[in-house]
Protein backbone atom coordinates (compact mmCIF):
# COMPACT_ATOMS: atom_id res chain seq x y z
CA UNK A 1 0.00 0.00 0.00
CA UNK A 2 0.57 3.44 -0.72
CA UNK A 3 -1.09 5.74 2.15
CA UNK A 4 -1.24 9.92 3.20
CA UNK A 5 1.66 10.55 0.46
CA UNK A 6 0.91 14.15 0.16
CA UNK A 7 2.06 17.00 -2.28
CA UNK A 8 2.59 20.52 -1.05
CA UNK A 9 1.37 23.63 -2.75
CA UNK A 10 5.35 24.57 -2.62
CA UNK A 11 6.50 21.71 -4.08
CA UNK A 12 7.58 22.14 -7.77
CA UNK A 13 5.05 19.83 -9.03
CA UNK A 14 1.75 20.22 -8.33
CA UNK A 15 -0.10 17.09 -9.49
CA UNK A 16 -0.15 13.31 -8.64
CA UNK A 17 1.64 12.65 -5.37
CA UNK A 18 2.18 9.10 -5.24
CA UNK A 19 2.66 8.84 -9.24
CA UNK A 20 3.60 11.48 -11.87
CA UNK A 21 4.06 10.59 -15.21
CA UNK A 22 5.52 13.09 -18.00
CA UNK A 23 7.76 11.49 -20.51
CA UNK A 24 5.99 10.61 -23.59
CA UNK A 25 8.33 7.49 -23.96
CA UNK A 26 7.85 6.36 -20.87
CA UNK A 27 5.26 3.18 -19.88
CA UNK A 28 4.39 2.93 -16.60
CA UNK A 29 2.73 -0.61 -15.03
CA UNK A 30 1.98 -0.72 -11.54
CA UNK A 31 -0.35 -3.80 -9.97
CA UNK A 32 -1.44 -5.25 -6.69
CA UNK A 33 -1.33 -1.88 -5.06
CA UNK A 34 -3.51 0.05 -2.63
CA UNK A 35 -3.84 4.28 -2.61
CA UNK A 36 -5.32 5.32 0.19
CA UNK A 37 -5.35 8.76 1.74
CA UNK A 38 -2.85 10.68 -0.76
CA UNK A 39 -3.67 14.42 -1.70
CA UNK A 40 -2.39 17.45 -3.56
CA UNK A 41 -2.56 20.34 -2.03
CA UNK A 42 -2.62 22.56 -4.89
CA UNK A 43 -2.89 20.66 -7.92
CA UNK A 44 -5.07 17.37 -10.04
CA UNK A 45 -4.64 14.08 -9.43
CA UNK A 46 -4.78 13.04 -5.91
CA UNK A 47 -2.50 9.82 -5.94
CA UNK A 48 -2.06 9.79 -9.83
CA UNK A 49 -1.12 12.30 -12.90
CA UNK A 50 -0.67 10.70 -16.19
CA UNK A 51 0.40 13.75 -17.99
CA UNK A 52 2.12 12.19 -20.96
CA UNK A 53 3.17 8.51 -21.03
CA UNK A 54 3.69 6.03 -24.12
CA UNK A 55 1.23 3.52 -21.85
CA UNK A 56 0.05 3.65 -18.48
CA UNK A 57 -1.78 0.40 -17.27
CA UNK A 58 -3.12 -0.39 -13.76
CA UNK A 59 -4.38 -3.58 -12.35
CA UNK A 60 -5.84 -5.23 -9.19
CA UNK A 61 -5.87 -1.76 -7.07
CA UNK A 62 -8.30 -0.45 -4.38
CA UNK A 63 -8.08 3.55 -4.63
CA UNK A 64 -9.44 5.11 -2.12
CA UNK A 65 -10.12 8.44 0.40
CA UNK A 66 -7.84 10.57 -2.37
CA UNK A 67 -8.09 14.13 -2.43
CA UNK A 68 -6.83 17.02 -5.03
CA UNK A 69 -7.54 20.69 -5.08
CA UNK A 70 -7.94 20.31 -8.67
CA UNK A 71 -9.56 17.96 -11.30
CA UNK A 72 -9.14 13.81 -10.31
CA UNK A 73 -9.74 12.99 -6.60
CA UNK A 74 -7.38 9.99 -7.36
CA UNK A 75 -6.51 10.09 -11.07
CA UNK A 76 -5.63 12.65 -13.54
CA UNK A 77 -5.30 11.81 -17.45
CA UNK A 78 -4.31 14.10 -20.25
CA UNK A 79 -1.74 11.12 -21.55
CA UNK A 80 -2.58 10.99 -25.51
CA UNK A 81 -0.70 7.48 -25.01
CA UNK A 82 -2.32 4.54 -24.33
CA UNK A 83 -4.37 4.55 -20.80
CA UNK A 84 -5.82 1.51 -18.99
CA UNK A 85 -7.25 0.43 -16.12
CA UNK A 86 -8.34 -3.19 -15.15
CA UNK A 87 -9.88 -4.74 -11.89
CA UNK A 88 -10.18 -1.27 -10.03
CA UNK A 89 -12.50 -0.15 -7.00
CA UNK A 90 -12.55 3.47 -6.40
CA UNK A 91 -14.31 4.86 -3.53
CA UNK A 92 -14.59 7.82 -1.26
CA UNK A 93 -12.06 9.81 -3.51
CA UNK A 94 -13.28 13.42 -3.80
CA UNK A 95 -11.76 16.49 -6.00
CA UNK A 96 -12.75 20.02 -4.13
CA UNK A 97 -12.44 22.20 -6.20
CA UNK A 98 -12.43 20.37 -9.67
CA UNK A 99 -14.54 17.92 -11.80
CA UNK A 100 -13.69 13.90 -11.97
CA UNK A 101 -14.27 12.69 -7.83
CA UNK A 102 -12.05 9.40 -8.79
CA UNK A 103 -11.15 10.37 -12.69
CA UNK A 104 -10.91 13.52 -14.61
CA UNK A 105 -9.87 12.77 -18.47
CA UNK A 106 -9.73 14.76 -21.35
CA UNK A 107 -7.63 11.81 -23.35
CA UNK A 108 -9.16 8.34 -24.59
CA UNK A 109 -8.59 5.48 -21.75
CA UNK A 110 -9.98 2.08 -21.38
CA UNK A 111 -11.58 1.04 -18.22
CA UNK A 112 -12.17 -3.39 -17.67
CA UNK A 113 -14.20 -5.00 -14.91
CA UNK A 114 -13.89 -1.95 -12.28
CA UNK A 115 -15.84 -0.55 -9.66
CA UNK A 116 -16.46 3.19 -8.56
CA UNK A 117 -18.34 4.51 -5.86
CA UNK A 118 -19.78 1.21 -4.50
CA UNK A 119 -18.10 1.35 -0.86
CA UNK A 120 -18.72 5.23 -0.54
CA UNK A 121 -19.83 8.03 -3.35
CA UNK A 122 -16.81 9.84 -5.13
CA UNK A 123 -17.55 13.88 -5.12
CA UNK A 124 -16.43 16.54 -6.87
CA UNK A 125 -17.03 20.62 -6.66
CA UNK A 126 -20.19 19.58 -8.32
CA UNK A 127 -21.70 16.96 -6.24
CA UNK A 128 -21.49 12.67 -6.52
CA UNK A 129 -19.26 12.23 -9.68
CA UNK A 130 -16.96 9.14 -10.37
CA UNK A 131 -15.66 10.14 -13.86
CA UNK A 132 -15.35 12.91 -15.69
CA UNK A 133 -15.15 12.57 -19.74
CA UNK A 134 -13.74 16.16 -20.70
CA UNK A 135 -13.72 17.20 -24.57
CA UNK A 136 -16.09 16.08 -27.29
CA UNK A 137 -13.82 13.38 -29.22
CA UNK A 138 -12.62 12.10 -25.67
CA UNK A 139 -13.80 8.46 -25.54
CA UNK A 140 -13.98 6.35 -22.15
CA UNK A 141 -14.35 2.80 -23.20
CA UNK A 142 -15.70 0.59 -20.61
CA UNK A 143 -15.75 -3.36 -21.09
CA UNK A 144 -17.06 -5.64 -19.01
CA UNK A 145 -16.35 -9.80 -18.73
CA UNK A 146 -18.93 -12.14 -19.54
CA UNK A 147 -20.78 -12.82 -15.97
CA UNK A 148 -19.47 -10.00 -14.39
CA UNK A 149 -20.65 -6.84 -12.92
CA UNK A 150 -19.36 -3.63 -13.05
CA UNK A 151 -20.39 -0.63 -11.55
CA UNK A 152 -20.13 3.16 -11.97
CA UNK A 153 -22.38 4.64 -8.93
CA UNK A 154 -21.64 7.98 -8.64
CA UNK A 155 -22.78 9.14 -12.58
CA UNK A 156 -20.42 10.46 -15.01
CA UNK A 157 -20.09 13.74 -16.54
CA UNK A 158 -18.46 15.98 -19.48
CA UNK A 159 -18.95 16.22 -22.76
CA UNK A 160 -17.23 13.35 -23.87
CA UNK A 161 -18.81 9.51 -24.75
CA UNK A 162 -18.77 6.17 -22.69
CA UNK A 163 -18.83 3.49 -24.58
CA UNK A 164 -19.38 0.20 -23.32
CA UNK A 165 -18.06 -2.96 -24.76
CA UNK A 166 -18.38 -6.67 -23.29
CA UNK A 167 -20.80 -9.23 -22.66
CA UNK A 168 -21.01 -8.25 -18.67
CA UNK A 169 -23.11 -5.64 -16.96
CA UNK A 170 -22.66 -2.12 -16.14
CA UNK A 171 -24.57 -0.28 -13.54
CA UNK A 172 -24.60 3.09 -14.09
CA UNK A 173 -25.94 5.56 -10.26
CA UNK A 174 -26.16 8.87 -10.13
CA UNK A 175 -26.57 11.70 -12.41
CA UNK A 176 -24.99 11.00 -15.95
CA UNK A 177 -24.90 14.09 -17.86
């Protein structure tokens, strides 16, 4: 586990303070891991800041009570590589003063057989939101397994499209606009 890492308003970076990614060759893996309890003070991306990676892939995590000033209680993504996320639950993550209470994107990612908000709601500035989909040709794929359930219970928001691919089910709470 990863717990009450914490990034200053002084520090040089702002965002992501358990994980921040910004080297467009880079690829980044990182599995069997629990965030609990990081924050940024004065920036996005409470335990995680994908800014610019080649490929960023998490797996088998529990993310939870993150906190950022900014957009992404927990995760930040404006990484143009490739994004994914498989086997997560997400819960009680909240973003103040920003959009996104466990994700804010504004690149394409893929989400697989993950779980937000079930334990407790994610918030952001504007209420119960687990994902926010920023830009109009940002695309949030979501697939699901064959006899599996997946569940998004806080809504999603933005401007951008969800698209859901799989033979498994997706519960969708909250207000999805």
């Amino acid at each position: 586990s990863v717990e009450n890492a914490k990034r200053y308003s002084s520090d040089e970076i702002k965002d992501g303070s358990v994980i921040y990614a910004n080297n467009q060759t880079a690829e980044a893996n990182l599995s069997n891991v629990d965030l609990k309890n990081n924050s940024v003070d004065n920036g996005n991306g409470g335990a995680i800041a994908n800014i610019n990676s080649a490929s960023f892939a998490l797996q088998n995590l529990e993310i939870t009570g993150n906190t950022a000033s900014g957009n992404g209680g927990a995760i930040y993504n404006t990484s143009g590589g490739t994004t994914t996320l498989q086997n997560i639950n997400a819960y009680g993550n909240q973003s103040t003063n920003g959009l996104g209470g466990a994700i804010y994107t504004n690149a394409n990612m893929s989400i697989a057989d993950s779980s937000f908000g079930v334990n407790a709601l994610n918030n952001d500035k504007n209420g119960q939101n687990d994902i926010y989909i920023a830009g109009e040709n940002t695309a949030l794929t979501f697939s699901t397994t064959e006899n599996t359930t997946s569940t998004i219970n806080s809504g999603v928001a933005g401007d951008g499209s969800l698209i859901k691919t799989g033979k498994g089910t997706l519960n969708l709470g909250g207000a999805n606009a």
